[in-house]
N, C-alpha and C. Protein backbone atom coordinates (compact mmCIF):
# COMPACT_ATOMS: atom_id res chain seq x y z
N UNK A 1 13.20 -15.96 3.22
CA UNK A 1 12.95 -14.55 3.44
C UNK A 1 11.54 -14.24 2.94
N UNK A 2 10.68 -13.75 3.77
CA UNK A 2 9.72 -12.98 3.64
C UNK A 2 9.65 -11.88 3.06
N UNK A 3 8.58 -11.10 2.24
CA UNK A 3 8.61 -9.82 1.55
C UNK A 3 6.93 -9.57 1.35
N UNK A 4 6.94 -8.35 1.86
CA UNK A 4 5.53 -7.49 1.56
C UNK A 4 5.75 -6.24 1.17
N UNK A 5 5.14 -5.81 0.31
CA UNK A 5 5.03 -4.80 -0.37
C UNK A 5 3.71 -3.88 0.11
N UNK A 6 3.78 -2.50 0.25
CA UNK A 6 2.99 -1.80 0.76
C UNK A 6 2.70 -0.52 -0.45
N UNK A 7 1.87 -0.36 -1.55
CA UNK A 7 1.60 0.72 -1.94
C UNK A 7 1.08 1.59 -1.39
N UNK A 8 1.64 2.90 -0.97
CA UNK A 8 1.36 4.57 -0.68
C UNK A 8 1.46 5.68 -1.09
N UNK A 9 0.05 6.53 -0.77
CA UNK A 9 0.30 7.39 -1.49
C UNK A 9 0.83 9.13 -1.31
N UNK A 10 1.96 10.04 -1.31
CA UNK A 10 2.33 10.85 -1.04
C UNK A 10 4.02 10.67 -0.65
N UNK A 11 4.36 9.95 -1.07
CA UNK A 11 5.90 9.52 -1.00
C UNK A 11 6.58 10.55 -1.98
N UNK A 12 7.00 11.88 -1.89
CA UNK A 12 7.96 12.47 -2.46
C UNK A 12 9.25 12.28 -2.89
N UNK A 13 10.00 12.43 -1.38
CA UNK A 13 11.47 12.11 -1.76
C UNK A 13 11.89 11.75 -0.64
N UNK A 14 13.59 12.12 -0.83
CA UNK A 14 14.22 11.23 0.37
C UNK A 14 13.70 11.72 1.99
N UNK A 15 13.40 12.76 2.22
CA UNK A 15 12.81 12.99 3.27
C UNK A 15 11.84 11.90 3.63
N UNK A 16 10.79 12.26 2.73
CA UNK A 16 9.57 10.98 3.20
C UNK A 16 10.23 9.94 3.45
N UNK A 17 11.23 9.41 2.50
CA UNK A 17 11.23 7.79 2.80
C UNK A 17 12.45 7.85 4.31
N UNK A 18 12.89 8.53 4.43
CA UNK A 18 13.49 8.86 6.02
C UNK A 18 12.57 8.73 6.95
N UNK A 19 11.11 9.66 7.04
CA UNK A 19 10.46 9.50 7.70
C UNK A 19 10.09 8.01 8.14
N UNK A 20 9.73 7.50 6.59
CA UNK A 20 8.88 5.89 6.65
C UNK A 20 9.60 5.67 7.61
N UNK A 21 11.27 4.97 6.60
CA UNK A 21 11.80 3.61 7.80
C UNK A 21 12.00 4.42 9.16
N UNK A 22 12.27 5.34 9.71
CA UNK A 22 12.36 5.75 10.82
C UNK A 22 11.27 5.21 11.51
N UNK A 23 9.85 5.79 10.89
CA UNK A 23 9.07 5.44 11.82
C UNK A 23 8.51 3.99 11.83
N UNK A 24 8.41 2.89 10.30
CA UNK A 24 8.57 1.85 10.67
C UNK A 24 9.54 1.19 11.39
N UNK A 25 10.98 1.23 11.26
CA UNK A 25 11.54 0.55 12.26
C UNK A 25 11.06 0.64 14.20
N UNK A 26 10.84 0.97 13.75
CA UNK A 26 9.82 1.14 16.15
C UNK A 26 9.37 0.07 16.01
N UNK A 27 8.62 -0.51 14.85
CA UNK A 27 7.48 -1.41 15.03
C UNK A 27 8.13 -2.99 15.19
N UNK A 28 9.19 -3.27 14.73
CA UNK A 28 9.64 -5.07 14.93
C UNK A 28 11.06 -4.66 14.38
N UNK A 29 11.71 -5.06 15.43
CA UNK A 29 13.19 -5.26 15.27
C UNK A 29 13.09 -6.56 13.88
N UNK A 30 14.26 -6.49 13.18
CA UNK A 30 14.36 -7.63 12.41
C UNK A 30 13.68 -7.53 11.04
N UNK A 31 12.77 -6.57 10.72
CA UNK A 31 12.19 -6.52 9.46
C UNK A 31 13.12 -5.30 8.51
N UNK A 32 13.37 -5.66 7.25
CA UNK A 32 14.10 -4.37 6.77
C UNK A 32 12.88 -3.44 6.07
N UNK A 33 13.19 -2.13 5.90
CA UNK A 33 12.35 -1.40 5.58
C UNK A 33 13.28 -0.81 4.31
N UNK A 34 12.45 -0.69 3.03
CA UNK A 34 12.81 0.01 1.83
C UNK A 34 11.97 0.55 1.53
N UNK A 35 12.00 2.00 0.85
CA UNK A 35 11.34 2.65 0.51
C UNK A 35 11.68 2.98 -1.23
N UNK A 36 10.84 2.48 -1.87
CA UNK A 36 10.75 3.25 -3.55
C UNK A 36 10.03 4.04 -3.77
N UNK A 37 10.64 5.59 -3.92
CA UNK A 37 10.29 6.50 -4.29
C UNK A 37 9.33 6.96 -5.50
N UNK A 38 9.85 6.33 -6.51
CA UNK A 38 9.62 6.67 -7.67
C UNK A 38 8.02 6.02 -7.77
N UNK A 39 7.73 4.55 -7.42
CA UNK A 39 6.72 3.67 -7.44
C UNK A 39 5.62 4.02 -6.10
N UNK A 40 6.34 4.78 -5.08
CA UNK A 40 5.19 4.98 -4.35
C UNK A 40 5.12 3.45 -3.27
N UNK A 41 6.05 2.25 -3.43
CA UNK A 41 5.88 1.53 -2.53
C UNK A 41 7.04 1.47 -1.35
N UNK A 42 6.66 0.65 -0.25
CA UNK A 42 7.60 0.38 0.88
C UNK A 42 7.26 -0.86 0.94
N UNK A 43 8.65 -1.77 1.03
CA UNK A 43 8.95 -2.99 0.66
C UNK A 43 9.65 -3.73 2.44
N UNK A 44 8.47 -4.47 2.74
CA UNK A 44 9.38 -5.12 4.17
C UNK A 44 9.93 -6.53 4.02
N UNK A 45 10.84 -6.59 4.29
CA UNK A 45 11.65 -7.62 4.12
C UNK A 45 11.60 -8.41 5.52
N UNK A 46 11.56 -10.12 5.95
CA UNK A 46 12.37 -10.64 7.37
C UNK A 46 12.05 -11.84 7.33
N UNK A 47 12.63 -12.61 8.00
CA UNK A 47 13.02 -14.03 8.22
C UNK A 47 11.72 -14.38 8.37
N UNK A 48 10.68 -14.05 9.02
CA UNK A 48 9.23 -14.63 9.59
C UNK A 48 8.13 -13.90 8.68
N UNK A 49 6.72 -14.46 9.00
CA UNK A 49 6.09 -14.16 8.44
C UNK A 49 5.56 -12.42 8.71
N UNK A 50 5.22 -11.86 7.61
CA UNK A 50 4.90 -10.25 8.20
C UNK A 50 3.42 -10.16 8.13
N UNK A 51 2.77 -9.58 9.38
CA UNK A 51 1.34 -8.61 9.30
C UNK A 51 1.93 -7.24 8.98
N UNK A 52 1.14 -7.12 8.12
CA UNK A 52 1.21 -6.13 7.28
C UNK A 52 -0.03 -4.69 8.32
N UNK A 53 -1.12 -4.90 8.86
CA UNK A 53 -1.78 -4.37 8.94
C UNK A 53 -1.07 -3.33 9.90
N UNK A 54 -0.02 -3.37 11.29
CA UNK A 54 0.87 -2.85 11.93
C UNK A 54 1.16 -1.67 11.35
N UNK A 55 1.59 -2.21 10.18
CA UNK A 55 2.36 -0.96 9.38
C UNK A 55 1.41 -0.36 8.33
N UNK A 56 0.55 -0.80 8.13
CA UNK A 56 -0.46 0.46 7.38
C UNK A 56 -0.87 1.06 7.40
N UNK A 57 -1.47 0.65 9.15
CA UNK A 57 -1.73 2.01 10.31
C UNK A 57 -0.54 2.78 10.31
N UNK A 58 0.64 2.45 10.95
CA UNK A 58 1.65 3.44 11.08
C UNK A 58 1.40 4.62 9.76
N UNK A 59 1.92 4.15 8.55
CA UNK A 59 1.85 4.72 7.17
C UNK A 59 1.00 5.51 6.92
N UNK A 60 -0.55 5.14 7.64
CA UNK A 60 -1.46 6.21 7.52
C UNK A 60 -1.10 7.09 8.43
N UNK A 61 -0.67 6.96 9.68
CA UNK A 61 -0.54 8.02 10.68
C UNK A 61 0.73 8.87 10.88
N UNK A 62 1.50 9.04 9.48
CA UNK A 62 2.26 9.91 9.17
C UNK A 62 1.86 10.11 8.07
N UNK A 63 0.87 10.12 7.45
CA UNK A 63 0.32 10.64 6.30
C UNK A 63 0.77 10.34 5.18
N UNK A 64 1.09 9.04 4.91
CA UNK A 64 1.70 7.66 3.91
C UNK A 64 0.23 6.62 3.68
N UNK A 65 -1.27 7.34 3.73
CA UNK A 65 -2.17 6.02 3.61
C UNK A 65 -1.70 5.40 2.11
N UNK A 66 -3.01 4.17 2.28
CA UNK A 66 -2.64 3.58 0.84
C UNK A 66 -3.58 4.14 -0.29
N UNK A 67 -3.62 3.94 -1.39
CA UNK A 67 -4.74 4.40 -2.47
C UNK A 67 -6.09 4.27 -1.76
N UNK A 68 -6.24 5.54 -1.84
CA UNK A 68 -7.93 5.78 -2.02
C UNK A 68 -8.59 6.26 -0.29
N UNK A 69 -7.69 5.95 0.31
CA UNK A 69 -8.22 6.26 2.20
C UNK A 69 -7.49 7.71 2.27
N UNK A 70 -6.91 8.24 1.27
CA UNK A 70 -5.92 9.20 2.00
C UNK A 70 -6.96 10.60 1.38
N UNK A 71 -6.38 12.05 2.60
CA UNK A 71 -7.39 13.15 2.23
C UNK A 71 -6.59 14.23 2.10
N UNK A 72 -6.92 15.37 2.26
CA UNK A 72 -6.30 16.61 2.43
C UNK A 72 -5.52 16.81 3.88
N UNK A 73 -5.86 16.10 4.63
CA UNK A 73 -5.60 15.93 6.10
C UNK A 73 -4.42 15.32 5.66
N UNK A 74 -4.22 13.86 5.51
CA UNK A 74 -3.15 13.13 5.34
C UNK A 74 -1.97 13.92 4.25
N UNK A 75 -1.98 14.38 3.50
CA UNK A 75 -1.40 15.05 2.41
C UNK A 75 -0.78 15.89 3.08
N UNK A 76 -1.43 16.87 4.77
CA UNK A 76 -0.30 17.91 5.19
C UNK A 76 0.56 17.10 6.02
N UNK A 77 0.11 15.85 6.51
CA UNK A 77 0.64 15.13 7.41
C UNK A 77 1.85 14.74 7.05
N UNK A 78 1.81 13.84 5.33
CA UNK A 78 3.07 13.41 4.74
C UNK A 78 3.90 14.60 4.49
N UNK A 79 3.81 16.40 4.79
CA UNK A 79 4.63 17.15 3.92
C UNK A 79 5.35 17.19 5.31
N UNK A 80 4.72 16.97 6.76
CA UNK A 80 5.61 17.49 8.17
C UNK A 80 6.53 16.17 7.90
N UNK A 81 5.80 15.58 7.47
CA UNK A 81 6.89 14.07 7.99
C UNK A 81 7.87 14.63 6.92
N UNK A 82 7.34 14.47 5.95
CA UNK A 82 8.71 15.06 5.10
C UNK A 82 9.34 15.39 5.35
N UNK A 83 9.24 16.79 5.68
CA UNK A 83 10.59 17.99 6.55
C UNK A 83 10.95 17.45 7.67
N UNK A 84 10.40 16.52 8.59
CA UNK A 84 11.02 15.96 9.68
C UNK A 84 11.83 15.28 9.24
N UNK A 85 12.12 14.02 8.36
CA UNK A 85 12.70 13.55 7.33
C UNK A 85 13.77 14.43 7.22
N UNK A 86 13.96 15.38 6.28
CA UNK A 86 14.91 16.28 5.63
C UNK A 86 15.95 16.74 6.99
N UNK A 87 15.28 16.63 7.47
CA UNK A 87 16.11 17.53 9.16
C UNK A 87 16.64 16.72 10.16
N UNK A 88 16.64 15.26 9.86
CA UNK A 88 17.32 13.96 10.32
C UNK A 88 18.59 13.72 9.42
């Protein structure tokens, strides 16, 4: 088993991490998606090797970048995903 770890920043609560795996799972059947709240990371799990870069884009483009790329822009981005999140 494979495992990559993704630090991000704007991960609140269970909403956000609803958002994540929701919107990571689109990207490759077969990888598991976890989200830790508390730490700010998302943890992919799968049998093969993972590119990571797939999903960092995604992460940025719900407003999940990683340390240091993320702005005021991204920050309202992660609060919609949020509530989209909450409302799933």
């Amino acid at each position: 088993m494979f495992t990559e770890e993704i630090v991000v920043e704007n991960i609140k609560c269970n909403g956000c991490a609803n958002s994540i795996k929701k919107g990571l799972e689109k990207l490759h059947e077969g990888v598991l998606i976890d989200v830790n709240i508390e730490e700010g990371k998302v943890q992919l799990q799968s049998e093969e090797t993972i590119d990571t870069k797939p999903y960092i884009s995604a992460l940025h483009g719900m407003g999940y970048p990683i340390p240091g790329e993320g702005n005021i822009v991204k920050t309202a981005q992660s609060y919609v995903s949020c509530m989209i999140g909450r409302m799933q």
